[in-house]
Protein backbone atom coordinates (compact mmCIF):
# COMPACT_ATOMS: atom_id res chain seq x y z
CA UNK A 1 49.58 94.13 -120.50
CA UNK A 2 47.44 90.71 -119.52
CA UNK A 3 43.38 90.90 -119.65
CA UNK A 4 43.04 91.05 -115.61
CA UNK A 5 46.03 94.11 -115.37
CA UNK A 6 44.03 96.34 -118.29
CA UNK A 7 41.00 95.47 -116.03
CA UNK A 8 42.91 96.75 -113.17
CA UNK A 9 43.63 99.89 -114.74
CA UNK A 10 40.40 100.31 -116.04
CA UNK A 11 38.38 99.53 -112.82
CA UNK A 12 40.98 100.91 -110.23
CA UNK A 13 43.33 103.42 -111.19
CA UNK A 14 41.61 105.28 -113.74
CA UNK A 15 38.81 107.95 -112.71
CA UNK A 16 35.39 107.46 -114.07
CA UNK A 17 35.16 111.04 -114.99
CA UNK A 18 34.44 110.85 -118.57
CA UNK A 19 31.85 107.99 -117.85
CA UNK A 20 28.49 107.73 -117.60
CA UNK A 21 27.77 106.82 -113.56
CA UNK A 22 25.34 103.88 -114.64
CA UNK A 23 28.25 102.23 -116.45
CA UNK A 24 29.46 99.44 -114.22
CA UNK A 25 32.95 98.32 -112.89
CA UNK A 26 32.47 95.21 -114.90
CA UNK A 27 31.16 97.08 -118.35
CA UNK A 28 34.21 99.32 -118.00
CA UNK A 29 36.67 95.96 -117.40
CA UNK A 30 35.25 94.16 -120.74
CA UNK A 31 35.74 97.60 -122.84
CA UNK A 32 39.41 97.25 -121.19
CA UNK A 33 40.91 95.47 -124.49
CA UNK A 34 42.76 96.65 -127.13
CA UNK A 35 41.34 99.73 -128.54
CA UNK A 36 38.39 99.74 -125.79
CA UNK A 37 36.82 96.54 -127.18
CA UNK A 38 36.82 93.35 -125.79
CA UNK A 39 38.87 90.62 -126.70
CA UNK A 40 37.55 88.61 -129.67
CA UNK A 41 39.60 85.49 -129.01
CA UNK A 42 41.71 84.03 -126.54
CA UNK A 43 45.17 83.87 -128.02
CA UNK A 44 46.03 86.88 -129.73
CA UNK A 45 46.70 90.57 -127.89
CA UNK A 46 48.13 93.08 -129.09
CA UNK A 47 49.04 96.50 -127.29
CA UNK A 48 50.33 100.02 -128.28
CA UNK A 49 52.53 102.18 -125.66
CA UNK A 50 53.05 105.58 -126.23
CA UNK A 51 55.20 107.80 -123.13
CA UNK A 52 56.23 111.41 -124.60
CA UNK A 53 58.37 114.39 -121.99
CA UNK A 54 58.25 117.69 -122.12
CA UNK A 55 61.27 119.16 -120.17
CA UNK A 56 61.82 122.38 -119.11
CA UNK A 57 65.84 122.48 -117.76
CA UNK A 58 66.96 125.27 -115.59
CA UNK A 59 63.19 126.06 -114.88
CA UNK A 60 62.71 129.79 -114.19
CA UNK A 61 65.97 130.89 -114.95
CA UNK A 62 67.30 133.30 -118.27
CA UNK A 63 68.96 129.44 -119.25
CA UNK A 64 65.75 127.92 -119.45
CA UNK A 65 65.46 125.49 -122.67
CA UNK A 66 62.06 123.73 -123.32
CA UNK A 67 61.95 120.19 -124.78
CA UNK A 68 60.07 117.60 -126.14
CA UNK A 69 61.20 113.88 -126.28
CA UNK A 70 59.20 111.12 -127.86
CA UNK A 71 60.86 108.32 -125.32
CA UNK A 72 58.52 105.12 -126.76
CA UNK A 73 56.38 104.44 -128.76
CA UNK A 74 56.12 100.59 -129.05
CA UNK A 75 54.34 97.65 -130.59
CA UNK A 76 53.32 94.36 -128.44
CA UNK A 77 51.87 91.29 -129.75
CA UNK A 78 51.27 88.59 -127.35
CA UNK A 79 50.19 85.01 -128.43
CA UNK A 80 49.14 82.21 -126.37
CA UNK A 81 49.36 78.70 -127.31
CA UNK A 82 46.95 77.69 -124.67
CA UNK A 83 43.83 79.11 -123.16
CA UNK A 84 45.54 79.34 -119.39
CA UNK A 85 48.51 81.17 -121.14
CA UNK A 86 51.07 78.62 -119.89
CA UNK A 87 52.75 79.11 -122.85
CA UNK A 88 53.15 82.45 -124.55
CA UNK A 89 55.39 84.20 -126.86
CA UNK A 90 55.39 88.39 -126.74
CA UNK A 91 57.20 90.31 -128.98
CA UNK A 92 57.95 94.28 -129.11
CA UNK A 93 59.05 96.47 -131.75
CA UNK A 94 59.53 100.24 -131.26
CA UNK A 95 61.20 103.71 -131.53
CA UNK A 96 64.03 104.59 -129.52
CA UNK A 97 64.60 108.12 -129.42
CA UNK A 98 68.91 108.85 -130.11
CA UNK A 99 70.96 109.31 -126.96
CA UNK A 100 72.03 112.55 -126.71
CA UNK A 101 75.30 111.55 -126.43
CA UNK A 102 75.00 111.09 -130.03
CA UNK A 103 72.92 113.73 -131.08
CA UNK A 104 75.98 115.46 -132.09
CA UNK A 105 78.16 112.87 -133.61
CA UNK A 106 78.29 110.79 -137.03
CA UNK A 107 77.99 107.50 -135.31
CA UNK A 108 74.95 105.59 -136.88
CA UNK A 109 71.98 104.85 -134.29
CA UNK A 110 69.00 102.27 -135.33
CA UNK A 111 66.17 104.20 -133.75
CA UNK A 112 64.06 101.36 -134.34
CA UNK A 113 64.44 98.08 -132.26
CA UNK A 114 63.78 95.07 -130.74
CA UNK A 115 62.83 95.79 -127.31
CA UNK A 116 61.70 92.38 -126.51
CA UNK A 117 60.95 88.61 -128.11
CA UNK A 118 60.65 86.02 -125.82
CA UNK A 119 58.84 82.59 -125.46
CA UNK A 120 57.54 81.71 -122.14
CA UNK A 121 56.34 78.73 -120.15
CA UNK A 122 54.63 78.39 -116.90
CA UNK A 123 54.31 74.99 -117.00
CA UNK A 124 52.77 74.80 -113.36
CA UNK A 125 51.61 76.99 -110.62
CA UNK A 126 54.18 79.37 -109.26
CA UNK A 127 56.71 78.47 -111.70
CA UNK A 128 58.23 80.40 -115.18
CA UNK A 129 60.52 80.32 -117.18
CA UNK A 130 61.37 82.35 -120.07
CA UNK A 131 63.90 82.40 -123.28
CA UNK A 132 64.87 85.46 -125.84
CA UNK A 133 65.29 89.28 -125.79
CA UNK A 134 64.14 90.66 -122.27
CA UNK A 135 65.41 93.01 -119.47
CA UNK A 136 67.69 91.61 -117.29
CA UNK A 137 66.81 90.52 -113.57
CA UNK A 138 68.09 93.36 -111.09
CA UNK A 139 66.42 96.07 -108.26
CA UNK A 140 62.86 97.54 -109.03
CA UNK A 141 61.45 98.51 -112.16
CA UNK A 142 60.47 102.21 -111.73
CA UNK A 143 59.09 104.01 -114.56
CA UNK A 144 62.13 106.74 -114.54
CA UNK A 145 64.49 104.84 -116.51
CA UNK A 146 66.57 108.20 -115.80
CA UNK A 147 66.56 107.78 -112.20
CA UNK A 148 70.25 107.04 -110.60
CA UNK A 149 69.01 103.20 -110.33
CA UNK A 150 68.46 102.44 -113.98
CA UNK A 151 71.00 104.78 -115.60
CA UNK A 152 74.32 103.53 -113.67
CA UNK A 153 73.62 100.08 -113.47
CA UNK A 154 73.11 99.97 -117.90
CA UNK A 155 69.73 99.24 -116.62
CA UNK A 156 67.67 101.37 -118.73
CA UNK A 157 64.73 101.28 -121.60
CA UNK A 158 67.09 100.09 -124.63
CA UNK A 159 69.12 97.60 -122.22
CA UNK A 160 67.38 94.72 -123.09
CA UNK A 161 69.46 91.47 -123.62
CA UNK A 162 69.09 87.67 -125.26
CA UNK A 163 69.23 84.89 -122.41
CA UNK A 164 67.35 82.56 -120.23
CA UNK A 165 65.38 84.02 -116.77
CA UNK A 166 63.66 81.13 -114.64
CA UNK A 167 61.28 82.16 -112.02
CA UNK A 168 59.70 80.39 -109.07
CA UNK A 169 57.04 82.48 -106.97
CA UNK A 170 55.01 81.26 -103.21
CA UNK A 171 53.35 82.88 -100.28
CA UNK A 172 56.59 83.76 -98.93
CA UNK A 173 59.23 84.11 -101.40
CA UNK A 174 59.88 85.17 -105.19
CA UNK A 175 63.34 83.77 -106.73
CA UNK A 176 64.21 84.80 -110.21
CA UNK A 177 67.85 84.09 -111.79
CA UNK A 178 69.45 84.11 -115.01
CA UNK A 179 71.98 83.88 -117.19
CA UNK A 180 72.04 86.47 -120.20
CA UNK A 181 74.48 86.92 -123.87
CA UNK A 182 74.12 90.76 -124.42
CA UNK A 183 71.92 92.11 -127.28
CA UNK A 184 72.86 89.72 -130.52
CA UNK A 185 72.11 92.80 -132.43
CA UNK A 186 75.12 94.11 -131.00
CA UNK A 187 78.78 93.74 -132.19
CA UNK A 188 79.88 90.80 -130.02
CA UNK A 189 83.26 92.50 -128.71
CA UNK A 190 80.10 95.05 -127.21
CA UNK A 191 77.95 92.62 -125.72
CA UNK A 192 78.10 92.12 -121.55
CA UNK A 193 77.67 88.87 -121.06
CA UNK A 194 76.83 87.38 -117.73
CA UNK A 195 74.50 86.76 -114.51
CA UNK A 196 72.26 87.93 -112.87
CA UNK A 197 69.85 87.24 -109.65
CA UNK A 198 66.74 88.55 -107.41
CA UNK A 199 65.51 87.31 -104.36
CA UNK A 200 62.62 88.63 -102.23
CA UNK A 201 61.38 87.22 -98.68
CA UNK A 202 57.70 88.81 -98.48
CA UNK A 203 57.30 89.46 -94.64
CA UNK A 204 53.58 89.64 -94.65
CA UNK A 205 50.48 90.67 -97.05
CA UNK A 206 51.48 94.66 -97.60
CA UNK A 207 55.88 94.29 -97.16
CA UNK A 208 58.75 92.43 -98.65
CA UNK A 209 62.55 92.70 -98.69
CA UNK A 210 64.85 91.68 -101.18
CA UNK A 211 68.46 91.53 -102.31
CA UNK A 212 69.37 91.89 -106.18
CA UNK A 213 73.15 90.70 -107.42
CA UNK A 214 74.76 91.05 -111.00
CA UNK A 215 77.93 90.68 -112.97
CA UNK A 216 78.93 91.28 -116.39
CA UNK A 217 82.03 91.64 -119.02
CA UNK A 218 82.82 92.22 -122.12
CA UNK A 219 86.23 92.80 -123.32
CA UNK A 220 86.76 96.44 -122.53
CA UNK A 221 84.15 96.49 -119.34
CA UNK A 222 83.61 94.09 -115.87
CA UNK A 223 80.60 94.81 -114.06
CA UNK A 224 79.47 94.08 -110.59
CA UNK A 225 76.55 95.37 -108.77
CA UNK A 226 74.27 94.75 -105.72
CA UNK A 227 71.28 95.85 -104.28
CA UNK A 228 69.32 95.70 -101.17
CA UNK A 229 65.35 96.56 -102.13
CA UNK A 230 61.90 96.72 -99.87
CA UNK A 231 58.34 97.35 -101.05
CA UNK A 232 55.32 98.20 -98.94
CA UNK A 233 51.93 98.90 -98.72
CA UNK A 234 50.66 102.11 -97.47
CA UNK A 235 46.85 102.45 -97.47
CA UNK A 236 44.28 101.92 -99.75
CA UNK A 237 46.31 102.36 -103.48
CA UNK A 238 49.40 103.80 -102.07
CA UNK A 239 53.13 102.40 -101.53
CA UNK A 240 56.57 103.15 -100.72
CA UNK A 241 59.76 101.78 -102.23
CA UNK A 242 63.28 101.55 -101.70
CA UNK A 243 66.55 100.37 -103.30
CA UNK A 244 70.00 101.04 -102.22
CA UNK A 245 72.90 99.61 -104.33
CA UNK A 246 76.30 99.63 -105.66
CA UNK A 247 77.93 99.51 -109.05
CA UNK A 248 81.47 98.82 -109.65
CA UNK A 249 83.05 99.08 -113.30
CA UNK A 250 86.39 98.02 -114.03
CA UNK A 251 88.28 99.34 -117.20
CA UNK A 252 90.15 96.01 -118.55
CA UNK A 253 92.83 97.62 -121.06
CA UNK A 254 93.24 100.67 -118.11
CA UNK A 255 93.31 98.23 -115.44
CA UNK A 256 91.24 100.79 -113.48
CA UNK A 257 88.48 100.54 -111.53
CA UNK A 258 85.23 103.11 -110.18
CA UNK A 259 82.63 102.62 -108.09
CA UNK A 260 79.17 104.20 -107.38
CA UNK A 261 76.74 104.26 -104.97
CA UNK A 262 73.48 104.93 -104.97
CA UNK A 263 69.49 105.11 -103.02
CA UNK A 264 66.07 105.72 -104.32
CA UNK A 265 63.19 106.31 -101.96
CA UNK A 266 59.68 106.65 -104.00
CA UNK A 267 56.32 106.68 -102.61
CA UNK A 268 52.93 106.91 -104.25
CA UNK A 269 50.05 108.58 -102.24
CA UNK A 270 46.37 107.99 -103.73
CA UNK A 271 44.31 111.35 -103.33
CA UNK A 272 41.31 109.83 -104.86
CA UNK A 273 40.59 107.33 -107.55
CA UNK A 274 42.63 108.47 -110.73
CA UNK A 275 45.10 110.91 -109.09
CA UNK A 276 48.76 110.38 -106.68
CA UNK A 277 50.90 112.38 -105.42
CA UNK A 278 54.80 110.90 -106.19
CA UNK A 279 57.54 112.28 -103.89
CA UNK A 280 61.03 110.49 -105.25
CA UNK A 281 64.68 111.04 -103.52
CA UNK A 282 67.46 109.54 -105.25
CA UNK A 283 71.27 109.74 -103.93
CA UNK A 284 74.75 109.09 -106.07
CA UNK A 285 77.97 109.11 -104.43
CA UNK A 286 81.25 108.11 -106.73
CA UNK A 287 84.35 107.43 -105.64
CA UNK A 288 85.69 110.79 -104.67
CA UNK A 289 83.70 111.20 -101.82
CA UNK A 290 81.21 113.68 -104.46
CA UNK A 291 77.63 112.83 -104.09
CA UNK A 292 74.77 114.32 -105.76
CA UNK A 293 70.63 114.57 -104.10
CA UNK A 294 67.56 114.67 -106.50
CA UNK A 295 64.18 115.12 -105.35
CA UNK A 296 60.96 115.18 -107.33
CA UNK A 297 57.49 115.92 -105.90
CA UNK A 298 54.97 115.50 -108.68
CA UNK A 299 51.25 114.59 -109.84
CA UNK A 300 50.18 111.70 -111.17
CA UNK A 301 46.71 111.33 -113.32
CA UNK A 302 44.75 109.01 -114.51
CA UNK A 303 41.94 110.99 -116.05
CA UNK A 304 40.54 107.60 -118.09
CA UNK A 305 41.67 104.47 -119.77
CA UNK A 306 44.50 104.42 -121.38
CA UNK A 307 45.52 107.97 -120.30
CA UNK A 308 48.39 109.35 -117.73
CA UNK A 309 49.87 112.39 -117.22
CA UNK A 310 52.48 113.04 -114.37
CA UNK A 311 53.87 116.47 -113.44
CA UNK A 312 56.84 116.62 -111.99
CA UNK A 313 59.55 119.54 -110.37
CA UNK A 314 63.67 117.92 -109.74
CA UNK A 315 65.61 119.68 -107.74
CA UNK A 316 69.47 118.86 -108.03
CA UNK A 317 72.03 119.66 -105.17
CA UNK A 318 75.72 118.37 -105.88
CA UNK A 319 77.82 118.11 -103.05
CA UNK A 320 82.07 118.59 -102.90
CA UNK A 321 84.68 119.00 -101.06
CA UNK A 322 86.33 121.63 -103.53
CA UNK A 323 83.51 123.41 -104.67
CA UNK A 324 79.38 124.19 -105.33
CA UNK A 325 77.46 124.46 -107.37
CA UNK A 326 73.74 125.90 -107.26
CA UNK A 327 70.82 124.18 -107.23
CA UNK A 328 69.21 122.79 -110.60
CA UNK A 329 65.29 122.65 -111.32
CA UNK A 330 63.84 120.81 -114.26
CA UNK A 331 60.17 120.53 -114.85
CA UNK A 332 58.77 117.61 -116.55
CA UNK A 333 55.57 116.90 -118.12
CA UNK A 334 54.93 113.34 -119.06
CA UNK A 335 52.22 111.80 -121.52
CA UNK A 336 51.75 108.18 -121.56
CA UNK A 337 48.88 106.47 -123.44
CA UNK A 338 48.37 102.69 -124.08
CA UNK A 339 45.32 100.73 -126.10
């Protein structure tokens, strides 16, 4: 969260309905900073990053169960050892709410964590490179990191993982590789260890398409995966974005091996300043021919700084060759405020 991206947000996506209209775009840029003040130095910024769901599953049905899931609440410090931030540490600590996979079991989760603590360099224009806890290079980072793209690809908000990433940026391309060790908080017989890669080819000003590869082991798990990606501009503040992809996971001691596919489509319409419409259509298919089809119309709003709430309706539809099932509908209420 850099000085010119909280401007952004300030001076762009946010509505100015709480403001006074002889406040200016820049006035509401310099009270962008942490807290709403601006920045009294150059090398220290911190951030705080709040996202909380409400979920209502089965929506309008006797099932119905209402929830409420703190999903982050984080702390970001970023330092820079030189005015042009070529070189930078950031560091995040935060909550991590329990899977619920474990909800109901005795095995010990740290809901507190590491989510990221890394040193970076951009020694020269259009080239970065970075060393510590990060996410891994792979496909598009949507905000849904329970969308079919994050989830089966071990992609998701507490997937981080120690390694190197070196990135190299022009008009017309964007390369990033690297090589990762797993999470060293992790037991090491846990940790996936291995590559990954992203390459886009940006056809013009408002599109670009792009290819994403990764593999991984540990001693009870090989991964490989593959994506093809494209981003474009639609309009004034709107966009559209797609990733199609492939995971394959093969069970060492088993000697067994699944595959998945699966597609995301997501576009953002701009109504006015402050508010989108989000229409998202994600497809899994696994190796017996099943294949599951979400889609998610929704509101986004961005009432003021530091404030968004998105409303959201899924609708599930699994598909089989031995059976149905009905339709699912889950409403979803997210908070999200940052300072």
């Amino acid at each position: 969260m850099n000085d010119y991206g909280r401007a952004i947000g300030a001076t762009a996506i946010a509505a100015r309905w709480f403001h006074d209209e002889n406040i200016t775009e820049e006035e509401l840029g310099k009270k962008s900073g942490f807290f709403g003040f601006e920045p009294f130095n150059t090398w220290l910024r911190p951030s705080l990053d709040y996202r909380g769901l409400m979920i209502k599953r089965d929506f309008n049905e006797k099932t119905e169960e209402t929830e409420w899931i703190n999903m982050m609440a984080d702390l970001n410090v970023v330092i820079k050892f030189d005015p042009a931030a070529r070189y930078f540490t950031s560091v995040t600590f935060g909550y991590a709410p329990t899977p619920s996979v474990y909800e109901k079991s005795n095995t010990p989760v740290d809901q507190y964590r590491w989510h990221e603590a890394y040193f970076g360099m951009r020694p020269f224009e259009g080239f970065g490179a970075y060393l510590g806890l990060m996410d891994k290079v792979y496909g598009i980072r949507i905000a849904e990191h329970s969308s079919y793209s994050r989830s089966v690809t071990n992609l998701s908000h507490n997937d981080q993982s120690h390694g190197l990433q070196l990135h190299y940026t022009n008009e017309f391309v964007e390369l990033t590789g690297g090589y990762f060790l797993g999470n060293l908080a992790q037991k090491e017989r846990l940790r996936q260890k291995g590559f990954s890669g992203k390459a886009e080819y940006k056809v013009n000003y408002k599109n670009s398409v792009g290819v994403s590869v990764l593999k991984s082991n540990n001693k009870f798990l090989d991964m490989y995966m593959a994506a093809f990606h494209y981003k474009t501009a639609v309009g004034k503040g709107s966009a559209f974005m797609a990733e199609y992809g492939k995971v394959v996971k093969e069970s060492i001691s088993e000697k067994t091996e699944t595959s998945q596919v699966y597609g995301l489509g997501q576009v953002y319409l701009q109504g006015t300043r402050g508010l989108f419409l989000i229409n998202s259509i994600e497809y899994l298919k696994d190796d017996t021919g099943d294949f599951r089809i979400r889609y998610g119309p929704g509101l986004q709003v961005f009432p003021a700084r530091s404030f968004e709430f998105r409303f959201e309706l899924y609708n599930a539809r699994s598909f089989s060759d031995t059976g149905s099932t009905r339709d699912t509908w889950d409403l979803l209420g997210q908070t999200h405020l940052w300072f």
